[in-house]
C-alpha atoms as a PDB file:
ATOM      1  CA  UNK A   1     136.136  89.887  82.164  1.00  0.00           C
ATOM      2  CA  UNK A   2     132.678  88.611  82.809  1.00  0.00           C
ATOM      3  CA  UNK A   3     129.421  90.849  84.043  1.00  0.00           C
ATOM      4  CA  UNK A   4     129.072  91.563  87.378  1.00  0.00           C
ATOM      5  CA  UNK A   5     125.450  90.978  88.628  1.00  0.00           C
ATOM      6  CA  UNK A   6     124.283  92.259  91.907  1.00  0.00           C
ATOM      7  CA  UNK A   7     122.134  89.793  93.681  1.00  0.00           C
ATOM      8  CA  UNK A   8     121.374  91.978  96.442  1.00  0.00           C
ATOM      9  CA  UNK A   9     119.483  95.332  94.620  1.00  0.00           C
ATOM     10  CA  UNK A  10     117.588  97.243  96.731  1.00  0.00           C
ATOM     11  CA  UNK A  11     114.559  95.800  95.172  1.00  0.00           C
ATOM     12  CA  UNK A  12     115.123  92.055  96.936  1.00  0.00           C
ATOM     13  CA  UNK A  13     115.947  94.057 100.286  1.00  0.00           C
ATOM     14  CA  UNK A  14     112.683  95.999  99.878  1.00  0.00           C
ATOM     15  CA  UNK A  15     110.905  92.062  98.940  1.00  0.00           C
ATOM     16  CA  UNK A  16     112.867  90.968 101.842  1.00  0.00           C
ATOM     17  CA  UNK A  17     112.110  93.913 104.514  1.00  0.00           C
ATOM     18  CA  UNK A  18     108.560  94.097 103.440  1.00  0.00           C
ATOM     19  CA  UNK A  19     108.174  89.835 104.185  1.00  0.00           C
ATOM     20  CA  UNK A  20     109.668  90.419 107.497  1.00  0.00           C
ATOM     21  CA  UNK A  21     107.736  93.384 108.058  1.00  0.00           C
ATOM     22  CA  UNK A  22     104.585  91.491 107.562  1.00  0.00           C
ATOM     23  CA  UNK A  23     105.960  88.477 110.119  1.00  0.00           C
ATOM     24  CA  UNK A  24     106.872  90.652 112.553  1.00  0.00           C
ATOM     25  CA  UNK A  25     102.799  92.395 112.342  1.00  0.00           C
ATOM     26  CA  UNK A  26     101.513  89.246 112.547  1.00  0.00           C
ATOM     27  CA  UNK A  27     103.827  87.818 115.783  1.00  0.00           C
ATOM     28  CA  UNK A  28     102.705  91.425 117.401  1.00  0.00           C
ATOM     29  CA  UNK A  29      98.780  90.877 117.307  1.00  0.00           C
ATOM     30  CA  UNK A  30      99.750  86.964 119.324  1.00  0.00           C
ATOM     31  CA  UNK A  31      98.638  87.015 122.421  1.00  0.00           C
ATOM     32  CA  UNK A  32     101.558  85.056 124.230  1.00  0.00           C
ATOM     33  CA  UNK A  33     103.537  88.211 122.838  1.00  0.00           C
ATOM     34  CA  UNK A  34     105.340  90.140 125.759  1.00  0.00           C
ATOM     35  CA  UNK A  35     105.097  94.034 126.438  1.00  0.00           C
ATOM     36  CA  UNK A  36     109.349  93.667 125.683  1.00  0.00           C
ATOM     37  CA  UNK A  37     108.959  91.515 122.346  1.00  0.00           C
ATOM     38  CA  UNK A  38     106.136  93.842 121.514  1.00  0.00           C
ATOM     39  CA  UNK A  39     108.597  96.772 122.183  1.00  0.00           C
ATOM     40  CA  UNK A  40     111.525  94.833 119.965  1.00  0.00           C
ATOM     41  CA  UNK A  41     108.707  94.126 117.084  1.00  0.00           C
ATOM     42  CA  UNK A  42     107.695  97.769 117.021  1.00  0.00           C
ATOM     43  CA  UNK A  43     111.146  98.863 116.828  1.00  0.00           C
ATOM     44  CA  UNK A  44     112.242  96.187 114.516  1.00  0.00           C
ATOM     45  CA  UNK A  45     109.348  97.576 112.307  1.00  0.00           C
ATOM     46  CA  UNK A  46     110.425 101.052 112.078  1.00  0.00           C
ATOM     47  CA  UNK A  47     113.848 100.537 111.762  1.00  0.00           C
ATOM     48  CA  UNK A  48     112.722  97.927 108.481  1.00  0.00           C
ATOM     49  CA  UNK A  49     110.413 101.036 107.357  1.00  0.00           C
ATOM     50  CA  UNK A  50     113.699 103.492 107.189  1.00  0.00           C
ATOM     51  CA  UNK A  51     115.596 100.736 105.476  1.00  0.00           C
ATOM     52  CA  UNK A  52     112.952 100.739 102.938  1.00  0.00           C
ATOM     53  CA  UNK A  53     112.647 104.437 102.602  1.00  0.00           C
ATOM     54  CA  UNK A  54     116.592 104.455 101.945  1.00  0.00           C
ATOM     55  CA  UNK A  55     116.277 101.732  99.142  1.00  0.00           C
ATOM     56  CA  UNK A  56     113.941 103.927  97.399  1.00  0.00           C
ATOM     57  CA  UNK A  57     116.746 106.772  96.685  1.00  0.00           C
ATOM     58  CA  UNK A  58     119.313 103.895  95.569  1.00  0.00           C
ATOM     59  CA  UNK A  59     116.611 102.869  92.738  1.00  0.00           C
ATOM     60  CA  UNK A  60     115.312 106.356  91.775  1.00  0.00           C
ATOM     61  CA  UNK A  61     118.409 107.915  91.236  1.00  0.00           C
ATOM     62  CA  UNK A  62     119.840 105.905  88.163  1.00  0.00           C
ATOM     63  CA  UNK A  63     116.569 106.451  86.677  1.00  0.00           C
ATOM     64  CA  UNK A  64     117.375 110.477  87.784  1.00  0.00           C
ATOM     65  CA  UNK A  65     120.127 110.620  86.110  1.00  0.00           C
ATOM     66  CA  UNK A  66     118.928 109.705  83.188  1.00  0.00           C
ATOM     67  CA  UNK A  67     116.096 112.327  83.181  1.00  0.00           C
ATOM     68  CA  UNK A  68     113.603 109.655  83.569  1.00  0.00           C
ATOM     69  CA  UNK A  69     111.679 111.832  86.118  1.00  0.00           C
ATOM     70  CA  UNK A  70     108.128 110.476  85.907  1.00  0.00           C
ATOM     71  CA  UNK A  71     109.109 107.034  86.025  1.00  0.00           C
ATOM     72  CA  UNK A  72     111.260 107.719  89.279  1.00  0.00           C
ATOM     73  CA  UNK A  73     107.941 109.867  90.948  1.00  0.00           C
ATOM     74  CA  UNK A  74     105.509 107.412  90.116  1.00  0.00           C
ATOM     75  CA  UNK A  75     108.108 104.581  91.713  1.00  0.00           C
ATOM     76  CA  UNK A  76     108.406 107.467  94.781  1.00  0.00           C
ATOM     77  CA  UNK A  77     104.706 107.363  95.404  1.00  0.00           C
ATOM     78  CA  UNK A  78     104.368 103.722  95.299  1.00  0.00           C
ATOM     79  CA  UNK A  79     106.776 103.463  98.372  1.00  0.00           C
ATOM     80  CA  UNK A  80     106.246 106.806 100.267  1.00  0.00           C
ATOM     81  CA  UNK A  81     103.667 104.571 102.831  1.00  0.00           C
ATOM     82  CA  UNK A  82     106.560 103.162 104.127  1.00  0.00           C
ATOM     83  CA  UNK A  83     108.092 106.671 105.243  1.00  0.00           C
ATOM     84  CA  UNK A  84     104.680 107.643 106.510  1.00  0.00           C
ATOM     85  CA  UNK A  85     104.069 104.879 108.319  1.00  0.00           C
ATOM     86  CA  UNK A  86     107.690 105.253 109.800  1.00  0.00           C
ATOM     87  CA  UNK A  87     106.656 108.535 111.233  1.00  0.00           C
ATOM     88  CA  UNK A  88     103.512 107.284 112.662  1.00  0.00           C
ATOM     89  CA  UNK A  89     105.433 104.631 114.806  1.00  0.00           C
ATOM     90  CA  UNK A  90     108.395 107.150 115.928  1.00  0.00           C
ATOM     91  CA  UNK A  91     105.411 109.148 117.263  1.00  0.00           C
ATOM     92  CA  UNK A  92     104.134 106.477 118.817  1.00  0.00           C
ATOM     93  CA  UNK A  93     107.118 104.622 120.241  1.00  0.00           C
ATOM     94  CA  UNK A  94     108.707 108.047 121.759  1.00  0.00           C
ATOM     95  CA  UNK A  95     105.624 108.489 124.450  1.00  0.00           C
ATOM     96  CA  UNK A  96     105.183 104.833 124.427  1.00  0.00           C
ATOM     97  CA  UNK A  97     101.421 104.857 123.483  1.00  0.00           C
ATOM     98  CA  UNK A  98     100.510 101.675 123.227  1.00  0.00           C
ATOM     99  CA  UNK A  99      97.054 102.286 121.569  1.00  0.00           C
ATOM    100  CA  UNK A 100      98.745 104.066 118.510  1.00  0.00           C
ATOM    101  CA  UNK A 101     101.616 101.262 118.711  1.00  0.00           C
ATOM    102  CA  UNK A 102      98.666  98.841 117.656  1.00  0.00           C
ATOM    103  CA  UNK A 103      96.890 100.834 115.687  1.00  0.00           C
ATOM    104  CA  UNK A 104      99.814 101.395 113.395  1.00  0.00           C
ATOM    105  CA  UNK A 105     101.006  97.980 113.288  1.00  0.00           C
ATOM    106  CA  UNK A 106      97.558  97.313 112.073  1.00  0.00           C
ATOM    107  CA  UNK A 107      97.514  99.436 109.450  1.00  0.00           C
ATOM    108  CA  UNK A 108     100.616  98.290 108.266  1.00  0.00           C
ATOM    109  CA  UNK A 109      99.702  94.668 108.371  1.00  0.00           C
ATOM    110  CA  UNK A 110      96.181  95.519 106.431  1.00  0.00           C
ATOM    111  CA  UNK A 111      98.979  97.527 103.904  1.00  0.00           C
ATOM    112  CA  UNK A 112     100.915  94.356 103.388  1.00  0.00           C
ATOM    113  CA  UNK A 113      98.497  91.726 103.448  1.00  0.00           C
ATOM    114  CA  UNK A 114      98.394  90.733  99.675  1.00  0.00           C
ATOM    115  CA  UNK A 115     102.147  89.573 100.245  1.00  0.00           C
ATOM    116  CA  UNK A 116     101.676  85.401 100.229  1.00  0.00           C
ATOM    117  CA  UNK A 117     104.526  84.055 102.173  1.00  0.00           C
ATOM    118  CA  UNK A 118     106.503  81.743 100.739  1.00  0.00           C
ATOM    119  CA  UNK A 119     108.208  78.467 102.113  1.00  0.00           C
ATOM    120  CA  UNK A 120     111.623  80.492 102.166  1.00  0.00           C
ATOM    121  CA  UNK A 121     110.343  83.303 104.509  1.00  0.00           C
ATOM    122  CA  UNK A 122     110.971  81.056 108.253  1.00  0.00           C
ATOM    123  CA  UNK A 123     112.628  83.935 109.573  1.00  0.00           C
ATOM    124  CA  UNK A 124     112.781  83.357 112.785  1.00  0.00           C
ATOM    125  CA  UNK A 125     112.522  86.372 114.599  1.00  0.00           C
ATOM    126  CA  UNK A 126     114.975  88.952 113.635  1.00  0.00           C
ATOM    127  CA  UNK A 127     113.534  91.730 116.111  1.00  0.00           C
ATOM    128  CA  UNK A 128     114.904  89.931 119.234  1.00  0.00           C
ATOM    129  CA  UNK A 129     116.427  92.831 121.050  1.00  0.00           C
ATOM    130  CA  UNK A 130     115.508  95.450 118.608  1.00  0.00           C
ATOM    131  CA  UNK A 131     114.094  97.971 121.516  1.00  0.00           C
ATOM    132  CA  UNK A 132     117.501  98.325 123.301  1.00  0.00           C
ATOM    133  CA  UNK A 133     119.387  98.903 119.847  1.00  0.00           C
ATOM    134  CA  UNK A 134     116.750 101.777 118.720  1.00  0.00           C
ATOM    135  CA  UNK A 135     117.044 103.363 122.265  1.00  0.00           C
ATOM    136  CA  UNK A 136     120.824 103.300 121.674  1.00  0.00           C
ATOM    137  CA  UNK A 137     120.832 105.131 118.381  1.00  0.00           C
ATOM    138  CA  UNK A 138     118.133 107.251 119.415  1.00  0.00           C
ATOM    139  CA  UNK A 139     121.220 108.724 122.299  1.00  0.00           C
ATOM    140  CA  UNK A 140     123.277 111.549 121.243  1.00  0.00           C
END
């Protein structure tokens, strides 16, 4: 029986959320954007952010388990801006305050900028209708 490789690891979903991440900033600051695509980017955004935040645990905790603790902290600290920015847009997206809502997709884009984009990152736009799923998850 051959080796089994996993082409999908957590860290080409965090290469692959962090690319779309960066599109999605940059479609946000257009200004033929609408308030609703605005609303889908900025949920699209956060809900990438979590994503991220979960593929952190997945990596740390083989490293965990094999007591390699500083390794899996200094890995931890590297990614926690995705968690806090995360926060900073669920504040912002609950009152709907638009001013934050651009502030913190600025930030994020100035966070991401050293990412070059590559020929393989047309996208499209994978937050279309983004804002009505996070409203829908947000329900109890």
């Amino acid at each position: 029986m051959g080796r089994i490789i996993n082409s999908d690891s957590s860290a080409r979903q965090r290469t692959i959320l962090t690319r779309s991440i960066l599109h999605a900033c940059q479609q946000y600051n257009a200004d033929h954007k609408t308030q609703k695509e605005k609303l889908d980017i900025a949920a699209f955004t956060y809900h990438a952010l979590i994503a991220i935040e979960k593929s952190i645990d997945q990596t740390v905790s083989p490293w965990e388990r094999r007591d390699f603790w500083v390794k899996a902290d200094k890995f931890r600290m590297e990614w926690s801006w995705a968690g806090n920015y995360a926060n900073k847009l669920c504040d912002a997206l609950k009152p709907l305050n638009w001013a934050q809502i651009s502030q913190v997709i600025m930030e994020i884009q100035r966070r991401l900028n050293n990412i070059k984009p590559t020929n393989q990152d047309r996208i499209g736009e994978p937050w279309a209708g983004y804002w009505e799923l996070h409203n829908k998850s947000k329900k109890p």
